[in-house]
Protein backbone atom coordinates (compact mmCIF):
# COMPACT_ATOMS: atom_id res chain seq x y z
CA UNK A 1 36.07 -62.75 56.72
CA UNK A 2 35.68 -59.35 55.28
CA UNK A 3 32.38 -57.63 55.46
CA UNK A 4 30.42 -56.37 52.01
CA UNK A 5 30.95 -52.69 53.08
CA UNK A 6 34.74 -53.24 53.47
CA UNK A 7 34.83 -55.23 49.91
CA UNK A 8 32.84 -52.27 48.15
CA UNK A 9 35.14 -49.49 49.63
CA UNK A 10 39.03 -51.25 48.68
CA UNK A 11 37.42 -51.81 45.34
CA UNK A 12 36.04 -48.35 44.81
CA UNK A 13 39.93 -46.99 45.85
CA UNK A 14 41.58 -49.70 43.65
CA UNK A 15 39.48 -47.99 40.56
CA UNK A 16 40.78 -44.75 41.74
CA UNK A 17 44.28 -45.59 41.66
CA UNK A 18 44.01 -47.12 38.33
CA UNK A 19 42.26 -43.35 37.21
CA UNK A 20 45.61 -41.87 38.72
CA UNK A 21 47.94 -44.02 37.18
CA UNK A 22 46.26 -43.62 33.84
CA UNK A 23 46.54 -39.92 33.97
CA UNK A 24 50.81 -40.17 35.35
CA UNK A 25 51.38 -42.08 32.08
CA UNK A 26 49.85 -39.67 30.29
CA UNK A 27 51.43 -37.18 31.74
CA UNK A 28 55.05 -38.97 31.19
CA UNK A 29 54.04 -40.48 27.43
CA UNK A 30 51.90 -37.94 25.72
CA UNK A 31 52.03 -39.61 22.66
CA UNK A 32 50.74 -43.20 24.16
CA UNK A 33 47.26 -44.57 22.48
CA UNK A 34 45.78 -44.36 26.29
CA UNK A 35 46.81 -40.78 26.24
CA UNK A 36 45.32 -40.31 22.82
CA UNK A 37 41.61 -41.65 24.17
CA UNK A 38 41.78 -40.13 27.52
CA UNK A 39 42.36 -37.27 25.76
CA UNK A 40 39.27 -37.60 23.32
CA UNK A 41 36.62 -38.84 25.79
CA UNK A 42 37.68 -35.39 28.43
CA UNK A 43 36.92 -33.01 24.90
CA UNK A 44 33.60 -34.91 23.33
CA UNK A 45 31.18 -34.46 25.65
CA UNK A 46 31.42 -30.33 26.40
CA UNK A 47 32.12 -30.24 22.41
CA UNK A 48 28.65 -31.62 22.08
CA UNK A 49 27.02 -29.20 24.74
CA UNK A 50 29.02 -26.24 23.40
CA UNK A 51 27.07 -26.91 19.84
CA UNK A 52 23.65 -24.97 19.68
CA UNK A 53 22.92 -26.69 16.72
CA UNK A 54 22.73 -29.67 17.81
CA UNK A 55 20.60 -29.29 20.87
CA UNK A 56 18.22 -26.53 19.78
CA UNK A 57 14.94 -26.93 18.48
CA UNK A 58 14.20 -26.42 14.31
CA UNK A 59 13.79 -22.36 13.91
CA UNK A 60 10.73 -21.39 11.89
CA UNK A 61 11.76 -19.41 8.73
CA UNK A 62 9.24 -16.34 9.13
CA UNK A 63 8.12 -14.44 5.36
CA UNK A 64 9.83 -10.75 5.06
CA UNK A 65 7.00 -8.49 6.26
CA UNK A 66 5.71 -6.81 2.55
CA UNK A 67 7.37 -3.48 1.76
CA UNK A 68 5.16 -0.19 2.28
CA UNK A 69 3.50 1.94 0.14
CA UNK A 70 5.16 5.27 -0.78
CA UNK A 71 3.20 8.08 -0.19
CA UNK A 72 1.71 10.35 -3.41
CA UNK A 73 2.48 13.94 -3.33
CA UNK A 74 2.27 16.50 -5.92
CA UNK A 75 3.41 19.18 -4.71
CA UNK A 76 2.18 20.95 -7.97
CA UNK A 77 -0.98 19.69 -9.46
CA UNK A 78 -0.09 20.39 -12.78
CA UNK A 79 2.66 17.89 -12.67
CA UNK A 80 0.53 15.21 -12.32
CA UNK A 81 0.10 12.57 -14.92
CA UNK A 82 -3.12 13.71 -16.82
CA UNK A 83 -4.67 12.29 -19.55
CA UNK A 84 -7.90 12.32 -22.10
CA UNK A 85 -10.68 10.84 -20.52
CA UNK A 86 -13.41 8.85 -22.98
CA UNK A 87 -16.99 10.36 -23.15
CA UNK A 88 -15.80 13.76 -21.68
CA UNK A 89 -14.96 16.84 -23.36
CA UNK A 90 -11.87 16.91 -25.51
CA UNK A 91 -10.53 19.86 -22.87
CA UNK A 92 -10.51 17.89 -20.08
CA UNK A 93 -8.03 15.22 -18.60
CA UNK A 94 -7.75 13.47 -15.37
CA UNK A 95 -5.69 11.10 -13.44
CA UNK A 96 -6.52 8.80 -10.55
CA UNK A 97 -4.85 9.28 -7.22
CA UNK A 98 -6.34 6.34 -5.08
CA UNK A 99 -8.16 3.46 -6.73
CA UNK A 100 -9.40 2.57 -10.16
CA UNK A 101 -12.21 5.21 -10.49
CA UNK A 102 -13.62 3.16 -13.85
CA UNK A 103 -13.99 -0.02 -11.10
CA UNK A 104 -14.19 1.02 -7.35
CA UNK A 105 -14.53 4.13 -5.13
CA UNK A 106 -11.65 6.24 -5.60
CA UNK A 107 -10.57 9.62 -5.87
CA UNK A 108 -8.71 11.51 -8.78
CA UNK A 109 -8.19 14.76 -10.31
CA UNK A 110 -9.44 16.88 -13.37
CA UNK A 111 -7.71 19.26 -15.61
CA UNK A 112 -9.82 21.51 -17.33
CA UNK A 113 -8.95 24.30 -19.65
CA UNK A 114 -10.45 28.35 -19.17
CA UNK A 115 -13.91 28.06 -20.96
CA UNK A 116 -14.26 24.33 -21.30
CA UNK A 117 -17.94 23.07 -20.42
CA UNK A 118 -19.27 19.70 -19.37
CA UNK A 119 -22.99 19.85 -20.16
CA UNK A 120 -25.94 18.78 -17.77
CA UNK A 121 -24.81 15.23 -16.47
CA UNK A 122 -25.51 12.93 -13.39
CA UNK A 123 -23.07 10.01 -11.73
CA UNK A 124 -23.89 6.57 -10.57
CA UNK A 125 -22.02 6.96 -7.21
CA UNK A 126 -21.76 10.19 -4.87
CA UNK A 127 -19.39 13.04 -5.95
CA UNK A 128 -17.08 15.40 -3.82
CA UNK A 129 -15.67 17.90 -5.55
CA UNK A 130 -12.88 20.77 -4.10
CA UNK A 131 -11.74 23.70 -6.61
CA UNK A 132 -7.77 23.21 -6.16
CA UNK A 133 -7.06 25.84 -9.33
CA UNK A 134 -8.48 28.47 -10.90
CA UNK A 135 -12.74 29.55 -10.78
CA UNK A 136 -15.24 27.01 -12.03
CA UNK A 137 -19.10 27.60 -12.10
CA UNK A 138 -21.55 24.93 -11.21
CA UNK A 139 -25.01 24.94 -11.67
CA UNK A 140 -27.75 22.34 -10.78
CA UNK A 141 -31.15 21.36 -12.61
CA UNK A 142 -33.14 24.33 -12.16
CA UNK A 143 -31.51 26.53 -9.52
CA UNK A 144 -29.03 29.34 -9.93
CA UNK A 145 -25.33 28.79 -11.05
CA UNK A 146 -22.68 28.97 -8.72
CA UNK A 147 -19.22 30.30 -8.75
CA UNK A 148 -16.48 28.38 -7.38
CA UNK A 149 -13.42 29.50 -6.19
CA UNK A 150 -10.19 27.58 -5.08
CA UNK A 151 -11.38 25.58 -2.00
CA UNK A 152 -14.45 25.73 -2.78
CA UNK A 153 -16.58 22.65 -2.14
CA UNK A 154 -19.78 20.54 -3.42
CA UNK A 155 -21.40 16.81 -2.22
CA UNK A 156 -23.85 15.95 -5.03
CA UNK A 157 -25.97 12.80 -4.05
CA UNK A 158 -26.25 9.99 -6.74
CA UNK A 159 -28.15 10.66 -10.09
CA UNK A 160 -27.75 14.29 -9.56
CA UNK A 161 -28.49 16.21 -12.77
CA UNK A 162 -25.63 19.21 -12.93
CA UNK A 163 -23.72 20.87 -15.10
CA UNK A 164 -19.98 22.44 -14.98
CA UNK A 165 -17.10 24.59 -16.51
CA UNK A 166 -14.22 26.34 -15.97
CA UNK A 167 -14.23 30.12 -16.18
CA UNK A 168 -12.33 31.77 -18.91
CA UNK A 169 -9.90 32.88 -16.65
CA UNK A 170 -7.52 30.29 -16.96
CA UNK A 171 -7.07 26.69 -16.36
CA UNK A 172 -8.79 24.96 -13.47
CA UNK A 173 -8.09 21.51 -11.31
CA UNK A 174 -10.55 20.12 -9.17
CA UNK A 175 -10.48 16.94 -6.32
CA UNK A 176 -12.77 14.78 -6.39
CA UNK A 177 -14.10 11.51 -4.61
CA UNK A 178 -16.17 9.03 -6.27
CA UNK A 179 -17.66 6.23 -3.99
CA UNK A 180 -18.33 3.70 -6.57
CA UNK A 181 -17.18 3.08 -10.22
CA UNK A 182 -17.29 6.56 -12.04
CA UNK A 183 -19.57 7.02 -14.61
CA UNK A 184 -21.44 9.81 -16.63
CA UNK A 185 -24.71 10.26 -18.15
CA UNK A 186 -25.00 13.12 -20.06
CA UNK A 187 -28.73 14.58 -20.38
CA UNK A 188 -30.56 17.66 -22.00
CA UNK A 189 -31.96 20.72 -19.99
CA UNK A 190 -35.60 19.24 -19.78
CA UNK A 191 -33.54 15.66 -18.37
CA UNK A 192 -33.78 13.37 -21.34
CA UNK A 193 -30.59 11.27 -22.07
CA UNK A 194 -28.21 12.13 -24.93
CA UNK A 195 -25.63 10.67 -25.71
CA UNK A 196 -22.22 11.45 -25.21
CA UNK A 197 -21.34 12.29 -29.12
CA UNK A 198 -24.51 14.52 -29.14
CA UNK A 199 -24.16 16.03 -25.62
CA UNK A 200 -21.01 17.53 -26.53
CA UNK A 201 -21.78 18.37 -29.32
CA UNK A 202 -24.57 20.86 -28.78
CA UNK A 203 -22.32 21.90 -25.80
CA UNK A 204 -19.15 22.94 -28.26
CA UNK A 205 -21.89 24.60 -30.34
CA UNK A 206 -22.97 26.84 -27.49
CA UNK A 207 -19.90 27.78 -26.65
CA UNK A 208 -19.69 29.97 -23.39
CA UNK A 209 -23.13 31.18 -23.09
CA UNK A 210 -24.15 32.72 -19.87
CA UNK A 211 -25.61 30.11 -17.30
């Protein structure tokens, strides 16, 4: 009687033989059906591994990072974009460099022509001012005026009562920083409030009287 062991090795070489005679038919009819599936079964499987797509994980779709901000340069002042600004002097223009000055901190130029005057005033936020062009006089409430010239600079503290022009020289640009909204509130020399209408006014009437 034949052990199990012996039974399980004669059947395990009769299953081999039958693998080897599958593949010598093949191998003589090419064309045969067995051929045809012996042929599909070897290809599936490393088809499927081969595929990325269909083993690897979903890919998160990631947002384009936001484009930069260009950089502002004027390389000459006077080509920037001024314009009239209300409740100033009709000789006067400006145009914002960074921020909304009539809503936020923010920092912009002013155009002003030779001779043109803005009469005693004070601002709402702190103002830093830098002559970029030209000679501009400054003078505070009760103290001496002040002659500016290009790179000159001033930090007036909020409510500040001061007034300023440009010399008759020529045109003048100055920098300056606001750190809140930008206002003005025009007042007369003893520091009661005008208004804007009236300020100028009495400040076009004057004309270029010595400070």
């Amino acid at each position: 009687m034949e052990s199990p062991l012996r039974k399980a090795s004669m059947t395990t070489a009769r299953a081999r033989l039958t693998v080897l005679n599958r593949i010598a038919i093949c191998l003589h009819r090419p064309l045969a059906a067995a051929c045809l599936l012996l042929g599909a079964a070897s290809q599936a499987a490393p088809a499927l591994a081969a595929d990325p797509a269909a083993t690897a994980p979903a890919q998160r779709t990631e947002a384009a990072p936001a484009p930069e901000p260009h950089a502002l340069v004027f390389l000459r002042p006077d080509d920037a974009p001024f314009m009239p600004a209300p409740g100033t002097p009709a000789c006067l223009q400006m145009t914002g460099l960074h921020g909304d000055p009539g809503k936020q901190a923010a920092s912009f130029l002013i155009k002003m022509a030779g001779g043109c005057v803005v009469p005693y005033h004070w601002h709402t936020p702190t103002e830093e001012i830098v002559i970029v062009k030209g000679e501009a006089q400054m003078q505070m409430k009760g103290e001496p005026a002040l002659t500016m010239p290009i790179g000159a600079y001033s930090g007036l503290p909020t409510r500040h009562n001061h007034r300023f022009r440009c010399s008759m020289k020529g045109e003048c640009i100055v920098f300056v920083v606001a750190d809140g909204a930008f206002d003005i509130h025009y007042v007369d020399e003893q520091g009661a409030s005008l208004e804007p209408e009236q300020a100028l006014k009495a400040a076009a009437d004057a004309g270029y009287p010595v400070w």
